[in-house]
C-alpha atoms as a PDB file:
ATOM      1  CA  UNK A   1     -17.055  21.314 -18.962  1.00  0.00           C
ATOM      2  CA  UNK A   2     -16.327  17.924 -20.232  1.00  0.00           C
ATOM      3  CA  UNK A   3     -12.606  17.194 -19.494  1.00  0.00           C
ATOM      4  CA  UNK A   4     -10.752  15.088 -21.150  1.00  0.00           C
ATOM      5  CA  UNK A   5      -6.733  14.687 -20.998  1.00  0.00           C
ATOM      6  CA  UNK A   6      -4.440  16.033 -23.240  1.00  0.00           C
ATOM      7  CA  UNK A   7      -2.825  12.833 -24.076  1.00  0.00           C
ATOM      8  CA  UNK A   8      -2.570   9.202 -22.406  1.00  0.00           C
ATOM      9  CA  UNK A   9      -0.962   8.527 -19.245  1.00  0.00           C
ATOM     10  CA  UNK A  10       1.668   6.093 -18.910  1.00  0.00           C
ATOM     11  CA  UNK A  11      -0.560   2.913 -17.645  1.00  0.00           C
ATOM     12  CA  UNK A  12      -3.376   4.015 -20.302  1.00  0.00           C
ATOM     13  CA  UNK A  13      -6.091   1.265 -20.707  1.00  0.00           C
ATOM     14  CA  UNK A  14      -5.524   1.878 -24.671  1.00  0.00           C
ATOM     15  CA  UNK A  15      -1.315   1.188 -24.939  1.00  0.00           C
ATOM     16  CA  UNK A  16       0.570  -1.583 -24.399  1.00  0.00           C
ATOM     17  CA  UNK A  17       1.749  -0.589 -20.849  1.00  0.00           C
ATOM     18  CA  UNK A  18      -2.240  -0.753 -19.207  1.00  0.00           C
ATOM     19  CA  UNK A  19      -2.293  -2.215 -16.057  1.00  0.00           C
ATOM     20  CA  UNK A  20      -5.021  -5.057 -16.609  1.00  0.00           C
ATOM     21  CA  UNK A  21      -5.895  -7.750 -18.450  1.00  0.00           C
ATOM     22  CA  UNK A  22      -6.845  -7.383 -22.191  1.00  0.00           C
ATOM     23  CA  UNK A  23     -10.150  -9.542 -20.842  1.00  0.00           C
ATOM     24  CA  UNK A  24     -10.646  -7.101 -18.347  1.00  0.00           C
ATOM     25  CA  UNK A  25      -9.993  -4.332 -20.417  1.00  0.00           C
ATOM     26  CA  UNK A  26     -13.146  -5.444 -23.338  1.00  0.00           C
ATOM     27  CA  UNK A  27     -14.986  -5.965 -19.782  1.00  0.00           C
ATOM     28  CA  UNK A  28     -14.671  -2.312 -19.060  1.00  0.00           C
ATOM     29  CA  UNK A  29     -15.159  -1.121 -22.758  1.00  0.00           C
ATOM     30  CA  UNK A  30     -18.823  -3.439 -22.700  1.00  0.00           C
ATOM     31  CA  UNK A  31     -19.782  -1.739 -19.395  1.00  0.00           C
ATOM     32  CA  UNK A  32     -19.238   1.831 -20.224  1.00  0.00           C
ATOM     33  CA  UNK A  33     -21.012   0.942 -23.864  1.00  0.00           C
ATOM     34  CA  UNK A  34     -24.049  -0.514 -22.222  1.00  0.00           C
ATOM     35  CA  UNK A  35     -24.240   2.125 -19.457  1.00  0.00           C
ATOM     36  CA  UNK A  36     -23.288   5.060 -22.439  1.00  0.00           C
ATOM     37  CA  UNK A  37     -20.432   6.288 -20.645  1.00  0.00           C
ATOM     38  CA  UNK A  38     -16.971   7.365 -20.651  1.00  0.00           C
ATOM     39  CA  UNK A  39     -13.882   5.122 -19.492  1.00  0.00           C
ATOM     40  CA  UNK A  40     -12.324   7.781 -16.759  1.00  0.00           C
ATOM     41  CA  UNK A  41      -8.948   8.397 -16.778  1.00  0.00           C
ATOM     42  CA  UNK A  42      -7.111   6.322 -13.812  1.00  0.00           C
ATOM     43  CA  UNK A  43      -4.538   8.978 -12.730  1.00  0.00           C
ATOM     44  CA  UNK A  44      -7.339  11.473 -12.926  1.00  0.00           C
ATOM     45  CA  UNK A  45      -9.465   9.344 -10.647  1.00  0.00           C
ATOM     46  CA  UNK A  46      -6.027   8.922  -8.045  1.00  0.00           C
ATOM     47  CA  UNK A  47      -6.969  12.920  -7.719  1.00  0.00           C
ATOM     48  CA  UNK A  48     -10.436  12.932  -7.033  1.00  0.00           C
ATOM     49  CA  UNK A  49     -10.837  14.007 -10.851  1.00  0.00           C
ATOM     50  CA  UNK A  50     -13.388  12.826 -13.313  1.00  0.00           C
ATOM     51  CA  UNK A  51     -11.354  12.826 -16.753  1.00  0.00           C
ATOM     52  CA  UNK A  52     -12.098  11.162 -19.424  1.00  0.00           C
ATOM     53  CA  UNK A  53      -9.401   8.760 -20.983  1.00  0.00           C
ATOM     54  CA  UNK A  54      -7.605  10.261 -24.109  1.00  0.00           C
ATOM     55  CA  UNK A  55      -7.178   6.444 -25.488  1.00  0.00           C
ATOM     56  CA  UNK A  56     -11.140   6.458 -24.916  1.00  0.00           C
ATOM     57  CA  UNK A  57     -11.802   9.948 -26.267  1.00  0.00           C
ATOM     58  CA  UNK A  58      -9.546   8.725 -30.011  1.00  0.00           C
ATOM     59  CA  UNK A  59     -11.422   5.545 -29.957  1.00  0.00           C
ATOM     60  CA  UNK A  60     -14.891   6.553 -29.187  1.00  0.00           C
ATOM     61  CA  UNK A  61     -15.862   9.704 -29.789  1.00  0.00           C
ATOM     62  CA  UNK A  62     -17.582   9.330 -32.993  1.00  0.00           C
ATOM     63  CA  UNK A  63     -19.644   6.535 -31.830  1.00  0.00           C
ATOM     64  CA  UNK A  64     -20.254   7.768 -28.179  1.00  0.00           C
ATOM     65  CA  UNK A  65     -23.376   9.486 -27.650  1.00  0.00           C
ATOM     66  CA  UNK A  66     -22.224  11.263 -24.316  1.00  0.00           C
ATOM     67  CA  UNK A  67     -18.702  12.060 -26.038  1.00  0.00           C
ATOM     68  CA  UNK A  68     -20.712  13.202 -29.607  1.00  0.00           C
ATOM     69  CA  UNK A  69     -22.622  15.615 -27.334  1.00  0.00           C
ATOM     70  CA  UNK A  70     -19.841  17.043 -25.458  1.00  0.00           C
ATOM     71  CA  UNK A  71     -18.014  17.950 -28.530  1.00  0.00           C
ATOM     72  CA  UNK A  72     -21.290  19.270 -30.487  1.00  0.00           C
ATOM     73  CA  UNK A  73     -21.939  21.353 -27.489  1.00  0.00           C
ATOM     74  CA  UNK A  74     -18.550  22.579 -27.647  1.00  0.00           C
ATOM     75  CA  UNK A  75     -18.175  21.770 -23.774  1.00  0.00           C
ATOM     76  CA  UNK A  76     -15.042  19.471 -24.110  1.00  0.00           C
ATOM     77  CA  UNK A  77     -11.803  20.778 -22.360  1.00  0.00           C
ATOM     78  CA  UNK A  78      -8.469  18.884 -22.832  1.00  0.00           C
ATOM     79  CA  UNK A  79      -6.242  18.660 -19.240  1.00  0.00           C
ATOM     80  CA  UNK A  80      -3.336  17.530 -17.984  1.00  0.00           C
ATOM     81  CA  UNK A  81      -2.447  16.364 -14.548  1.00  0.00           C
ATOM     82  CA  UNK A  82       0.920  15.446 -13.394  1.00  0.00           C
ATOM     83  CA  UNK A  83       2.401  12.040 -13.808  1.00  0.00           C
END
């Protein structure tokens, strides 16, 4: 399954409370375009999860291929973890 979360944490890369830099924030959104990846969910990744963001998953999942697939293969799962 793909997982994705249900909704955006609290520090998500896509609201005004992120944690880093808007720079550093288009760095991150270049490198997972160039490698064709997903941005993973920080809290998710504090767990020893791989989730994809739900600010990523709104913004890019028309236009990314590995997200596009996911959904057309009808693999994508929507989590939650706790906050």
């Amino acid at each position: 399954m793909f997982e994705v979360m249900e909704r955006q944490c609290s520090q998500c890369l896509f609201s005004d409370k992120k944690i880093v830099s808007k720079i550093r924030m288009r760095e991150i959104l270049r490198e997972c375009e160039k490698k064709g990846i997903e941005f993973q969910c920080h809290k998710g990744t504090i767990e020893g999860k791989v989730i994809c963001c739900k600010g990523f998953w709104d913004t890019y999942k028309m236009s990314n291929r590995k997200l596009r697939m996911a959904e057309a293969l009808k693999v994508v799962r929507f989590v939650g973890i706790g906050e």
